[in-house]
C-alpha atoms as a PDB file:
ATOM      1  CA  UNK A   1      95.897 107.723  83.935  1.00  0.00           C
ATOM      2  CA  UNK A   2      93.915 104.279  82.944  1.00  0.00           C
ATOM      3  CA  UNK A   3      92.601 102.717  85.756  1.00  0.00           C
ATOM      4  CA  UNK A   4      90.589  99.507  86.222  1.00  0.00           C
ATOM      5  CA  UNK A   5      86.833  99.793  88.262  1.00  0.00           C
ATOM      6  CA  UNK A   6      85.837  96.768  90.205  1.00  0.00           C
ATOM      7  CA  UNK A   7      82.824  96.725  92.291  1.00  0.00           C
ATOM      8  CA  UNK A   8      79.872  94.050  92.461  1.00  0.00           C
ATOM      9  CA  UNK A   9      77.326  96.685  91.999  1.00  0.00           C
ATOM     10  CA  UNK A  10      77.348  97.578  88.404  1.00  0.00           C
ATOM     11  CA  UNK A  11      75.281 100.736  88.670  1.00  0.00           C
ATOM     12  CA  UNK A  12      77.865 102.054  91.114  1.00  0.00           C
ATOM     13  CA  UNK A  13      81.089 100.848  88.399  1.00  0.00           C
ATOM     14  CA  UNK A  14      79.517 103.024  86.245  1.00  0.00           C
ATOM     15  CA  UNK A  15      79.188 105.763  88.183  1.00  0.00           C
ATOM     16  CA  UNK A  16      82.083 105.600  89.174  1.00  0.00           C
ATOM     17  CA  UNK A  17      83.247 105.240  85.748  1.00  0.00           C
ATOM     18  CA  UNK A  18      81.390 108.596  84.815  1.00  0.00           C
ATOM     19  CA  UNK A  19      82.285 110.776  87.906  1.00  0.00           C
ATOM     20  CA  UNK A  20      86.183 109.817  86.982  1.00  0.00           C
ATOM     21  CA  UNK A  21      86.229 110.298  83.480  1.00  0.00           C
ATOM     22  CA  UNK A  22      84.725 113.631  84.035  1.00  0.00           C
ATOM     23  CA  UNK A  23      87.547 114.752  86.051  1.00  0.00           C
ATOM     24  CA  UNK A  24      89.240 114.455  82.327  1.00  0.00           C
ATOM     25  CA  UNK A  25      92.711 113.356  83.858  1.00  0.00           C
ATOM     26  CA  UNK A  26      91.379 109.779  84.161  1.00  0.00           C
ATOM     27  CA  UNK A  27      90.468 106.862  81.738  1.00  0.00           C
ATOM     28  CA  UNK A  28      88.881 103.392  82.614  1.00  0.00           C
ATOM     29  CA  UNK A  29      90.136 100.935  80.800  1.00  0.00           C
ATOM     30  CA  UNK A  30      87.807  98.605  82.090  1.00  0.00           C
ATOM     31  CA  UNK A  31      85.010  97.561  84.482  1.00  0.00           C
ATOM     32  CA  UNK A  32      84.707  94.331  86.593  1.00  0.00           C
ATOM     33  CA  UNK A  33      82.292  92.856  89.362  1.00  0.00           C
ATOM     34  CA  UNK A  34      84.240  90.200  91.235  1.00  0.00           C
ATOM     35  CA  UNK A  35      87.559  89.148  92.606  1.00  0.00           C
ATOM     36  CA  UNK A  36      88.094  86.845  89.624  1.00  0.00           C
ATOM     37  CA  UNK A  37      87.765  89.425  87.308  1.00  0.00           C
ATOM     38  CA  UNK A  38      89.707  91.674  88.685  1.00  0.00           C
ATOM     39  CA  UNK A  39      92.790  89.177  88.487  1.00  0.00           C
ATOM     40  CA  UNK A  40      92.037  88.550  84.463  1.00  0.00           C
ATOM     41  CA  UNK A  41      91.300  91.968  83.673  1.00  0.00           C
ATOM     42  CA  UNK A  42      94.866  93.814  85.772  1.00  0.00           C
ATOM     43  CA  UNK A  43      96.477  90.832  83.462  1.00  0.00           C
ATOM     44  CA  UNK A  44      94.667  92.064  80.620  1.00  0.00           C
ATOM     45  CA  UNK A  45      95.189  96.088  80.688  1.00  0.00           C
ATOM     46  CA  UNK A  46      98.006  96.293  83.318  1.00  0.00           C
ATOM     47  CA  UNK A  47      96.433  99.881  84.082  1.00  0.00           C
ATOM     48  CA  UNK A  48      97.996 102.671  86.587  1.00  0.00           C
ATOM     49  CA  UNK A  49      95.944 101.794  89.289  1.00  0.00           C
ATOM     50  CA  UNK A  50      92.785  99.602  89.936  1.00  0.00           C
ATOM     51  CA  UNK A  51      90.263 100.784  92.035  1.00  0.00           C
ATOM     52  CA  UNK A  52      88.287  97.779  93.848  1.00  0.00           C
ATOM     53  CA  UNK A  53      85.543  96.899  96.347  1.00  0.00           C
ATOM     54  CA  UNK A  54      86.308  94.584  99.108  1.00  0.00           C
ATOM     55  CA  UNK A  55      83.396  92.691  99.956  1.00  0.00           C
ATOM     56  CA  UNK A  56      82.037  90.476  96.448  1.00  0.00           C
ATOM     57  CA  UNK A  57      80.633  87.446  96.038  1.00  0.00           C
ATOM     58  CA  UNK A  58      83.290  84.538  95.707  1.00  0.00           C
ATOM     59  CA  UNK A  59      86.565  86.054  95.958  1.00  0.00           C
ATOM     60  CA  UNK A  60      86.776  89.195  97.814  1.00  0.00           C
ATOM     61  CA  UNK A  61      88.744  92.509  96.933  1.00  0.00           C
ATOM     62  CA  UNK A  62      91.576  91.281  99.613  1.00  0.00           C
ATOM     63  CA  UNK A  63      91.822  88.062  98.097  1.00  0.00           C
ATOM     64  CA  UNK A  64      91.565  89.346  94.706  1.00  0.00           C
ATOM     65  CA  UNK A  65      94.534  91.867  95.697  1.00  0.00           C
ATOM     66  CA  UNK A  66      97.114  89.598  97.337  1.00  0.00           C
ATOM     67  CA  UNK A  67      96.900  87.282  93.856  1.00  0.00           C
ATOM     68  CA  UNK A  68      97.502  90.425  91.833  1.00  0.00           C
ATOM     69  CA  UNK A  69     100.356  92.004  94.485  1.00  0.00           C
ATOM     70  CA  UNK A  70     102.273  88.410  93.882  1.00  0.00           C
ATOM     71  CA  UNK A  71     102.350  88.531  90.433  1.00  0.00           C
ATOM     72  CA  UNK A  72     102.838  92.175  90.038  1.00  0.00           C
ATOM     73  CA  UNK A  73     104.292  93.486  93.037  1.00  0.00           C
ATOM     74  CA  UNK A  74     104.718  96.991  91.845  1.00  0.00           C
ATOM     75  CA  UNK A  75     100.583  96.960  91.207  1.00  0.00           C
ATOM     76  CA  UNK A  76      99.122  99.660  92.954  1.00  0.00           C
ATOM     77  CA  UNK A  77      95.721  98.783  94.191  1.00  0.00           C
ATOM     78  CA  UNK A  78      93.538 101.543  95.847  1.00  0.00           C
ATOM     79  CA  UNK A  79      90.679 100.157  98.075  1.00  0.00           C
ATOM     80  CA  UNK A  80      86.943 101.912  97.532  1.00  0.00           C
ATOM     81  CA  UNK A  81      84.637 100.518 100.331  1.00  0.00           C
ATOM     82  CA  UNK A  82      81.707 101.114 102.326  1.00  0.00           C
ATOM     83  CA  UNK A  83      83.346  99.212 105.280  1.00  0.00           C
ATOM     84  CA  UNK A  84      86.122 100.692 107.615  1.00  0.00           C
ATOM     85  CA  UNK A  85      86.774  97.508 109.257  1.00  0.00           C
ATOM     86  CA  UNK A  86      89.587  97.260 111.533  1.00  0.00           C
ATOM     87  CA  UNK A  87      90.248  94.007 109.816  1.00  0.00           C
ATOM     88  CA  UNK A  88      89.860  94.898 106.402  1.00  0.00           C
ATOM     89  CA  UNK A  89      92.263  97.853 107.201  1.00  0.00           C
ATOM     90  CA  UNK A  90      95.478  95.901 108.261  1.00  0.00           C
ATOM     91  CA  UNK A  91      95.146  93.888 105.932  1.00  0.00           C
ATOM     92  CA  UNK A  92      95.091  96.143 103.287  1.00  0.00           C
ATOM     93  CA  UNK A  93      98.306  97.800 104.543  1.00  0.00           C
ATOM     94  CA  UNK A  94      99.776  94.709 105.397  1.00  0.00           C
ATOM     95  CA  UNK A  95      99.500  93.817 101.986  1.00  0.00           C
ATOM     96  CA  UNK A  96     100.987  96.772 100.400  1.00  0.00           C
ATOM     97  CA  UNK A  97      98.001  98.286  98.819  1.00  0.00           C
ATOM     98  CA  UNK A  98      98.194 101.897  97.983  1.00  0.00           C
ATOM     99  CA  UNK A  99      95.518 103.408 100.303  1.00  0.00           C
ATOM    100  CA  UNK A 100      91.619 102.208 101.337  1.00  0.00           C
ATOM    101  CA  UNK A 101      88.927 104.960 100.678  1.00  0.00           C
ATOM    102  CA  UNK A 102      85.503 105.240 101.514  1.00  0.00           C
ATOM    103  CA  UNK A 103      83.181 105.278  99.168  1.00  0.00           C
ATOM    104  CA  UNK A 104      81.089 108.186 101.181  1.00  0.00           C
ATOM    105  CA  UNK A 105      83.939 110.561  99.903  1.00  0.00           C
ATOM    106  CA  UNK A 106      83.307 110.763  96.742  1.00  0.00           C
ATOM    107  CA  UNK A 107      85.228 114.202  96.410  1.00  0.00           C
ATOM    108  CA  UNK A 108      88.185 112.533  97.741  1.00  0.00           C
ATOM    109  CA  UNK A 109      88.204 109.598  94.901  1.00  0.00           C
ATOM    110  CA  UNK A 110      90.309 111.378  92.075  1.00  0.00           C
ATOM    111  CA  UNK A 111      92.530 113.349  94.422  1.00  0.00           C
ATOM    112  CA  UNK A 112      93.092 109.887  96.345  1.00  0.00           C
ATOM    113  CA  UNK A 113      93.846 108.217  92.506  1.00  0.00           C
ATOM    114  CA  UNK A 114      96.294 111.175  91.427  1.00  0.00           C
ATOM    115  CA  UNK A 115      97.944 110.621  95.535  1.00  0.00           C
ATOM    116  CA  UNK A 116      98.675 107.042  94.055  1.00  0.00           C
ATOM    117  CA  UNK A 117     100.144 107.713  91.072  1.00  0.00           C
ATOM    118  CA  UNK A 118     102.794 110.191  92.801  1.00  0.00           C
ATOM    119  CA  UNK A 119     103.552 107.067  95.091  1.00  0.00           C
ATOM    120  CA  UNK A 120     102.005 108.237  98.210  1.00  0.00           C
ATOM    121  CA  UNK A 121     100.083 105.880 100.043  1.00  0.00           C
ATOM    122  CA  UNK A 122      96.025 107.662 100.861  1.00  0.00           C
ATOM    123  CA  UNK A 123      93.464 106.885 103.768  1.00  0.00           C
ATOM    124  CA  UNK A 124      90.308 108.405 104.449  1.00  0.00           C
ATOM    125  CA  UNK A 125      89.911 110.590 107.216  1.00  0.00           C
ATOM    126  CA  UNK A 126      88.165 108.022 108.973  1.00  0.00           C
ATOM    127  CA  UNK A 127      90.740 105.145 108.343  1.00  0.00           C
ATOM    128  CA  UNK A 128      93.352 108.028 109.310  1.00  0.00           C
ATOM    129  CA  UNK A 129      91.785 107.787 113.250  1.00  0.00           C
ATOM    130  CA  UNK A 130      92.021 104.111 113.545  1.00  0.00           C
ATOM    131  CA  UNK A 131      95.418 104.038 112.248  1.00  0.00           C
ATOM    132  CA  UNK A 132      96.997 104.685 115.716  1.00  0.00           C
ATOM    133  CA  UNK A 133      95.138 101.995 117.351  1.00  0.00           C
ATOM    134  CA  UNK A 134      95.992  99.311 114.399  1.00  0.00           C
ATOM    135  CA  UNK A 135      99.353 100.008 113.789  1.00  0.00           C
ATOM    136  CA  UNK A 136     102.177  98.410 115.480  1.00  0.00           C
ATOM    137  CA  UNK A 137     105.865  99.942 115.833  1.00  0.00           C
ATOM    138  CA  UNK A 138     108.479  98.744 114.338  1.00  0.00           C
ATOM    139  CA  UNK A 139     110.990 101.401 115.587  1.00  0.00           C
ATOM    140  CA  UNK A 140     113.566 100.702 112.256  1.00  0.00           C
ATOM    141  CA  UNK A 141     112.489 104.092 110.119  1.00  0.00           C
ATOM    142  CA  UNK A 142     115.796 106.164 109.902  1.00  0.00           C
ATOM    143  CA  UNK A 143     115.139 109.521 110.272  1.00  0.00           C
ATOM    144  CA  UNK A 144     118.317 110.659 109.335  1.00  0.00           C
ATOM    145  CA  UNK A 145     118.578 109.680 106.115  1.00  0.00           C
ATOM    146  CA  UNK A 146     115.498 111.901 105.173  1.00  0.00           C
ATOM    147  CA  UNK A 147     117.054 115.045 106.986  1.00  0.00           C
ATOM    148  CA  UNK A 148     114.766 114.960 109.608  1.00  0.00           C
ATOM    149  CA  UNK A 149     115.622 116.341 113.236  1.00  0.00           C
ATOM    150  CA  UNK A 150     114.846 115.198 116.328  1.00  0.00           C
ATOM    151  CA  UNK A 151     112.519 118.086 116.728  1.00  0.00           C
ATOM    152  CA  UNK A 152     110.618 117.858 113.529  1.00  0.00           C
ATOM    153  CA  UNK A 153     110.185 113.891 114.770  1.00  0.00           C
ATOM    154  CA  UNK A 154     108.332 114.918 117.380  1.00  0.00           C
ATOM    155  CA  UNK A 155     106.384 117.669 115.782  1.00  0.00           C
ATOM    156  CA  UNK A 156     105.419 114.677 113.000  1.00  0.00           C
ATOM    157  CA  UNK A 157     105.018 112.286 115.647  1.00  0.00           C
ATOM    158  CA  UNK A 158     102.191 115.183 117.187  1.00  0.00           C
ATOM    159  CA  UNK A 159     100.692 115.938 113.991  1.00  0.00           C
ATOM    160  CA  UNK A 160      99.801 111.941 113.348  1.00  0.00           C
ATOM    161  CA  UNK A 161      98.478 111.626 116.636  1.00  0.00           C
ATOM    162  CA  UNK A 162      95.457 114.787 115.483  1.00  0.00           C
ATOM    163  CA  UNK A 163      97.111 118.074 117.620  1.00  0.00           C
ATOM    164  CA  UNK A 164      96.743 121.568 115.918  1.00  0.00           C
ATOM    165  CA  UNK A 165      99.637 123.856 115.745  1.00  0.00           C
ATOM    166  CA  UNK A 166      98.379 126.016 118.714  1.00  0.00           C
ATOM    167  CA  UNK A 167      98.823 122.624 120.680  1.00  0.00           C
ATOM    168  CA  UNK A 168     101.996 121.426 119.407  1.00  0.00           C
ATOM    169  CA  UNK A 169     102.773 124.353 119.897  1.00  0.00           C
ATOM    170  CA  UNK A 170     101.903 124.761 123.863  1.00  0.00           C
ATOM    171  CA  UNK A 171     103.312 121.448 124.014  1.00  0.00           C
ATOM    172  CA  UNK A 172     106.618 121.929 122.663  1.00  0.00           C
ATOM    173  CA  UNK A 173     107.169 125.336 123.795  1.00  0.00           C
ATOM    174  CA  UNK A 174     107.497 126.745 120.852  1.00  0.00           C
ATOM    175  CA  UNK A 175     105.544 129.862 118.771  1.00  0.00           C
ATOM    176  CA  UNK A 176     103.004 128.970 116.262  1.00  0.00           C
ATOM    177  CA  UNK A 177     104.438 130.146 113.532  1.00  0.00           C
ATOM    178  CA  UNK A 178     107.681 127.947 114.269  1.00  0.00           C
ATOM    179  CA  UNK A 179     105.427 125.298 114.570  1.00  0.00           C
ATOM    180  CA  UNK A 180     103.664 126.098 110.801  1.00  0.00           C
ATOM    181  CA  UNK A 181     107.836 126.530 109.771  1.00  0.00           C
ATOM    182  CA  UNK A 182     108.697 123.031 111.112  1.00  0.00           C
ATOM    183  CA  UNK A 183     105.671 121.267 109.250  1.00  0.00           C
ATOM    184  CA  UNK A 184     106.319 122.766 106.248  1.00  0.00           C
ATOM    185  CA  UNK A 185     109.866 121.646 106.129  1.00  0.00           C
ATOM    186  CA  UNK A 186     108.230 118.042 106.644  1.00  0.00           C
ATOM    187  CA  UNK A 187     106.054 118.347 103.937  1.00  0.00           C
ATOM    188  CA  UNK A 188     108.662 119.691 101.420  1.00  0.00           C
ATOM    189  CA  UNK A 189     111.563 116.881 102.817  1.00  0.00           C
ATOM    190  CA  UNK A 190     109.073 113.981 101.769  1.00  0.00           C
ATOM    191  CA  UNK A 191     107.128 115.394  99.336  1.00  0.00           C
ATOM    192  CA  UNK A 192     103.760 115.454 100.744  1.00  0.00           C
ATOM    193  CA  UNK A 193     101.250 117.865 100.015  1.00  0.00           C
ATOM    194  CA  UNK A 194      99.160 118.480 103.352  1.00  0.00           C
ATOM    195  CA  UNK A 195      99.079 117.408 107.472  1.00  0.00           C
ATOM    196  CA  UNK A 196      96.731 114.587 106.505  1.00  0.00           C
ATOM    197  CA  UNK A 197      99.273 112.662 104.254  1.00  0.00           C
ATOM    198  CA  UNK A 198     101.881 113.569 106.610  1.00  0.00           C
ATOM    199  CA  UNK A 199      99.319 111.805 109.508  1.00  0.00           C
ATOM    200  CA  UNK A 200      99.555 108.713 106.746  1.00  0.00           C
ATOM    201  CA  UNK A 201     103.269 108.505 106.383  1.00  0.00           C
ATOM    202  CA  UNK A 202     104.274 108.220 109.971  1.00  0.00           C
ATOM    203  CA  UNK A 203     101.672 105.552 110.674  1.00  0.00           C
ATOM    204  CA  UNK A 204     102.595 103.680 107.242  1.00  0.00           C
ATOM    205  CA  UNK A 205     105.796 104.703 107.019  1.00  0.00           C
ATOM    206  CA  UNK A 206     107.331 105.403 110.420  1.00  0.00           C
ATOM    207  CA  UNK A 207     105.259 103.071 112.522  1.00  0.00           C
ATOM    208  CA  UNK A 208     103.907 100.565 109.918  1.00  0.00           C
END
């Protein structure tokens, strides 16, 4: 996967630049340190996915993404920040980028990158717990047409808002193990891999 690295701090671009290309899956096709840049360079390389700061001098990382998301609107644009601003979080998802990481999870960078490519949308686990409180229904996501049943709404619906199984599971009335079954068959229906992402699709999917 080529990628593009933008981030004001050049030691951290590279890195960045080294921690990714060790994973051996990912290539950076090229390394920028402000908003500007970042619109010249995605022009220049078109890459799989650009990885980008938020705050910069001159124009930000938000800024820098709408400009790209209107020319290329299938772009997919992964936020790296130090910041979990409520602000800078709607934004981001109001703008249709692919996910907004914190650059404290280092571990969670090329997982987050190979999340994109697949088309899944990827939050932090700290981002994941404002989501709730930032997130506004819309009440228009058809169940239905994914195969999803009432029950396994609510079970998703309890797994976004941070219950275990034992507590769904108390909850709904129903064994553990049921519980585990039910989960599972959400995961496989939209192709998700784990709880977490399935936390991220109903509050960017189902509630966004």
């Amino acid at each position: 996967m080529n990628i593009i690295v933008i981030d004001d701090d050049k030691l951290v671009a590279l890195s960045l630049k080294t921690i990714l290309e060790s994973s051996g899956t990912v290539t950076v096709a090229a390394m920028g340190s402000s908003g500007n840049e970042a619109i010249e360079l995605y022009r220049s390389h078109t890459p799989d996915v650009m990885l980008m700061d938020i705050r910069m001098d001159g124009m930000t990382g938000l800024e820098a993404g709408e400009a790209i998301l209107k020319e290329f609107p299938d772009a997919r644009i992964l936020y790296l920040t130090t910041f979990s601003d409520d602000e800078y979080i709607v934004k981001a998802l109001n703008m249709g980028a692919k996910g907004y990481i914190l650059k404290q999870d280092f571990d969670s960078i090329v997982p987050a990158l190979e999340a994109v490519m697949r088309g899944q949308s990827v939050f932090g686990e700290k981002v994941i717990t404002k989501l709730p409180e930032l997130m506004v229904p819309k009440g228009q996501y058809d169940f239905s047409a994914h195969g999803i049943s009432d029950k396994e709404r609510e079970i998703m619906e309890l797994v976004a808002k941070g219950l275990s199984n034992k507590e769904i599971a108390g909850q709904l009335f129903l064994g553990e193990g049921t519980v585990r079954n039910y989960i599972s068959s959400l995961l496989d229906k939209l192709c998700l891999r784990d709880r977490t992402q399935l936390a991220v699709y109903y509050y960017t999917e189902v509630r966004g």
